[in-house]
C-alpha atoms as a PDB file:
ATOM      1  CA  UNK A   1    -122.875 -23.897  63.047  1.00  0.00           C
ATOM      2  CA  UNK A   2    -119.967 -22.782  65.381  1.00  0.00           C
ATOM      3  CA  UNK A   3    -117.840 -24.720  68.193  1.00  0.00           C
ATOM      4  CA  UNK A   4    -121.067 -24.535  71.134  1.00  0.00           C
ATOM      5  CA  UNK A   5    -119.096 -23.579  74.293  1.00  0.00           C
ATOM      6  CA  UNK A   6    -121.242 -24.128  77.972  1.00  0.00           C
ATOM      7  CA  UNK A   7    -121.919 -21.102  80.098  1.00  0.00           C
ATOM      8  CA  UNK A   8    -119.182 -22.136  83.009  1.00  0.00           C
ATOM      9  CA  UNK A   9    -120.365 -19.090  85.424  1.00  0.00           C
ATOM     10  CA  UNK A  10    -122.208 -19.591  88.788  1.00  0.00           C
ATOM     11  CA  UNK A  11    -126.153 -18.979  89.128  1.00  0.00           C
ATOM     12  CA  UNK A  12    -127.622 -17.681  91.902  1.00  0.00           C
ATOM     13  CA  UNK A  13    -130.756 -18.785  92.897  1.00  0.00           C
ATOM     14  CA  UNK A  14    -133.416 -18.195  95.926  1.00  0.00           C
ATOM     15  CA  UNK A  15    -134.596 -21.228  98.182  1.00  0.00           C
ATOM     16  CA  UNK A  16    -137.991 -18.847  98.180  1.00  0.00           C
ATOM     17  CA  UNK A  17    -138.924 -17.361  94.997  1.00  0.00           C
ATOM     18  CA  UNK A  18    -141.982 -14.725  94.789  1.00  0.00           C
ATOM     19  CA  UNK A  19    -143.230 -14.035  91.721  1.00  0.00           C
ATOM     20  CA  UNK A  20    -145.657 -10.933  92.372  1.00  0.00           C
ATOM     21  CA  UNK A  21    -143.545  -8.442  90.886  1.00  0.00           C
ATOM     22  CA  UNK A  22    -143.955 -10.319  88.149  1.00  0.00           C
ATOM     23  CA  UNK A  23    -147.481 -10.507  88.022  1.00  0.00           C
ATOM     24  CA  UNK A  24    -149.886  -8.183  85.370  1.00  0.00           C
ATOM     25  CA  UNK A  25    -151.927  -6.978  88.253  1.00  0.00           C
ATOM     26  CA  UNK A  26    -149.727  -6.351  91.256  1.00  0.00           C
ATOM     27  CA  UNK A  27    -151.149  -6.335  94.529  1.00  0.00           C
ATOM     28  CA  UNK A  28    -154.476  -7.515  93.450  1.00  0.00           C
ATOM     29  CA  UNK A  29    -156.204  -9.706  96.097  1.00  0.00           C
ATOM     30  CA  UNK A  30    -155.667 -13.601  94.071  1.00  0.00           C
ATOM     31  CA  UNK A  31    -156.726 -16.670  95.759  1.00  0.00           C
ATOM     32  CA  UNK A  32    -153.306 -18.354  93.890  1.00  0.00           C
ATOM     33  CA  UNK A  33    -150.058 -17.529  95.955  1.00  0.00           C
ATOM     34  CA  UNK A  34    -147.291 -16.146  94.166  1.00  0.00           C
ATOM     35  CA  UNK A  35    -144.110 -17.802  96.168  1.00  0.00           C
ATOM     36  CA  UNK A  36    -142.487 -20.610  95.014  1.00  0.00           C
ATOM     37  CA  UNK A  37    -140.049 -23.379  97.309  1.00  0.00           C
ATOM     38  CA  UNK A  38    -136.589 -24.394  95.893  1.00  0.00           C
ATOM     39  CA  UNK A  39    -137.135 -28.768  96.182  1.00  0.00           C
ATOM     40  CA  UNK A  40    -134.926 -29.347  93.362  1.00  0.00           C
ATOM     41  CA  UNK A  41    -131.978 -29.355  91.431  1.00  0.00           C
ATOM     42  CA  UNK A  42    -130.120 -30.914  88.258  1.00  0.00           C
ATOM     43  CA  UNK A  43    -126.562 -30.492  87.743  1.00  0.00           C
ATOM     44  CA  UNK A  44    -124.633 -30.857  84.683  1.00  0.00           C
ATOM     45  CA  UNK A  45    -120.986 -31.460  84.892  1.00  0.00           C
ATOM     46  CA  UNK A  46    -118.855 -31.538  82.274  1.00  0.00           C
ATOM     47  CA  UNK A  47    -118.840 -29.625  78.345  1.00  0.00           C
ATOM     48  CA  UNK A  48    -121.424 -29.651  76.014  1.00  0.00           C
ATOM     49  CA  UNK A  49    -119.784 -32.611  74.577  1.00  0.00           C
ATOM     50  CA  UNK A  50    -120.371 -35.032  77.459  1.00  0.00           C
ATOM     51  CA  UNK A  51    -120.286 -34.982  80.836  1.00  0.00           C
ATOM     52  CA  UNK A  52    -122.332 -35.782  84.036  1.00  0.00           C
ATOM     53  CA  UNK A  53    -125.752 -35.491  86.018  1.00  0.00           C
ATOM     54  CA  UNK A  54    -126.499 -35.428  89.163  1.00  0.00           C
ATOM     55  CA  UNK A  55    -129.233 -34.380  91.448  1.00  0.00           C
ATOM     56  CA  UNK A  56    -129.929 -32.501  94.518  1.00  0.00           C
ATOM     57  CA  UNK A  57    -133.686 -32.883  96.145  1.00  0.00           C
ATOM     58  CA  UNK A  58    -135.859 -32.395  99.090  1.00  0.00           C
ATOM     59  CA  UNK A  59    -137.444 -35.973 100.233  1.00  0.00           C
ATOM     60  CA  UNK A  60    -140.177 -35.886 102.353  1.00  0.00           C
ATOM     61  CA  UNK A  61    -141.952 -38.392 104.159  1.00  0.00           C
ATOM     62  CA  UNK A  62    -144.674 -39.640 102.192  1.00  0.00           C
ATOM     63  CA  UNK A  63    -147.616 -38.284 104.998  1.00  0.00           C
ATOM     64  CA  UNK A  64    -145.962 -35.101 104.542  1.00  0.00           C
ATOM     65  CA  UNK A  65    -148.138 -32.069 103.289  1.00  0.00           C
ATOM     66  CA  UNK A  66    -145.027 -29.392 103.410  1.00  0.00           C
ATOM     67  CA  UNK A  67    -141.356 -29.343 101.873  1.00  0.00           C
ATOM     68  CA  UNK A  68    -140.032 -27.966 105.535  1.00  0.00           C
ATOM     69  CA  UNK A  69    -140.397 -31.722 106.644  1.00  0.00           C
ATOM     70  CA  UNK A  70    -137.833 -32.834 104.152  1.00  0.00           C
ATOM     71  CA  UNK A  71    -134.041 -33.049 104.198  1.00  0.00           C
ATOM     72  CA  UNK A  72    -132.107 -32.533 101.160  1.00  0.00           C
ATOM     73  CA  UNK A  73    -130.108 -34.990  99.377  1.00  0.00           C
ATOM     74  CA  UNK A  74    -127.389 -35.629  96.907  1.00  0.00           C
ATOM     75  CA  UNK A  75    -128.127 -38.211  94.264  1.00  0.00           C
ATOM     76  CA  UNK A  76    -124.945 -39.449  92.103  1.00  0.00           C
ATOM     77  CA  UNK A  77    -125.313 -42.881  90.345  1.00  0.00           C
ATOM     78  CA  UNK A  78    -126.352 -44.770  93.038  1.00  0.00           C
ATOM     79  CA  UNK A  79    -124.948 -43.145  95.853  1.00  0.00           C
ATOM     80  CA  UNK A  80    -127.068 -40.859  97.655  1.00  0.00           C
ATOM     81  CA  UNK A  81    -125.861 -38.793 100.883  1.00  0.00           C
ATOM     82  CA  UNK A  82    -127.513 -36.332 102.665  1.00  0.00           C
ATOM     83  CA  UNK A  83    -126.789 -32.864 101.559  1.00  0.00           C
ATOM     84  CA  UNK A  84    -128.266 -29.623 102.973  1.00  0.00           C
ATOM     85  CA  UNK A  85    -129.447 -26.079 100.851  1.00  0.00           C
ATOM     86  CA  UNK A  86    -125.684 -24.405 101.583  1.00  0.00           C
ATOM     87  CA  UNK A  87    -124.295 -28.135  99.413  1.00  0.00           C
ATOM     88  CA  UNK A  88    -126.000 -27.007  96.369  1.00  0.00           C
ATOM     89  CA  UNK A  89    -123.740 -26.627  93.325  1.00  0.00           C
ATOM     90  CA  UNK A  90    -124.296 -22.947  91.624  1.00  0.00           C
ATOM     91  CA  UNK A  91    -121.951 -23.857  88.888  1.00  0.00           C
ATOM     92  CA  UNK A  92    -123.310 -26.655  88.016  1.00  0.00           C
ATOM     93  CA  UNK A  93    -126.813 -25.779  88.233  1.00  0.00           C
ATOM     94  CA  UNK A  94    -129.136 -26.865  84.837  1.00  0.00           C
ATOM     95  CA  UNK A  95    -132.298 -27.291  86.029  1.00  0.00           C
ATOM     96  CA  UNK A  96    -134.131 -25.681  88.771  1.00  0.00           C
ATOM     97  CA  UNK A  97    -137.382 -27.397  90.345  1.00  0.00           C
ATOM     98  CA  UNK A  98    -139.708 -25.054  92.367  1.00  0.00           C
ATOM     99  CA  UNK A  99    -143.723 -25.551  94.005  1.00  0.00           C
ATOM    100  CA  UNK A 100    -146.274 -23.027  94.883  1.00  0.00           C
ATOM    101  CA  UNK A 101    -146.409 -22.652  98.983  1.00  0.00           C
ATOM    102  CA  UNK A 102    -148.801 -20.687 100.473  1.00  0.00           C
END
């Protein structure tokens, strides 16, 4: 086992992510869409050591049926603030939290 070292460089990521390219038979008529919406996002601060987490989301209200009536917000300890897609932290991104839309 060697000195583990974290990946410091930015990722870029799509709010919309489409799949089909991906897909074993492309362009086939499916009844299950293929795009994917960007609702979340964990960050990781720090080394591989230690460090610190926070959060970025999409709240909705809870009659909501679609992601485009939520705002985004930042979630650090307990302070949350409101935060919008441009806030997000690409080099600090860890985990990245996606649904199917239609």
């Amino acid at each position: 086992d060697g000195p583990l070292v974290k990946i410091g460089c930015s990722v870029d990521f799509p709010n919309e992510l489409d799949l089909e390219e991906y897909m074993c038979q492309k362009g086939a008529r499916s009844t299950t869409s293929t795009r994917y919406q960007l609702y979340g996002v964990i960050n990781h601060h720090g080394n591989v050591g230690g460090g610190h987490y926070t959060a970025n989301a999409v709240v909705v209200p809870p009659s909501a049926t679609t992601l485009d009536l939520g705002e985004w917000f930042n979630f650090n300890d307990s302070i949350v603030s409101r935060a919008t897609p441009e806030d997000l932290d690409t080099q600090a991104a860890y985990v990245l939290f996606y649904r199917r839309i239609d």
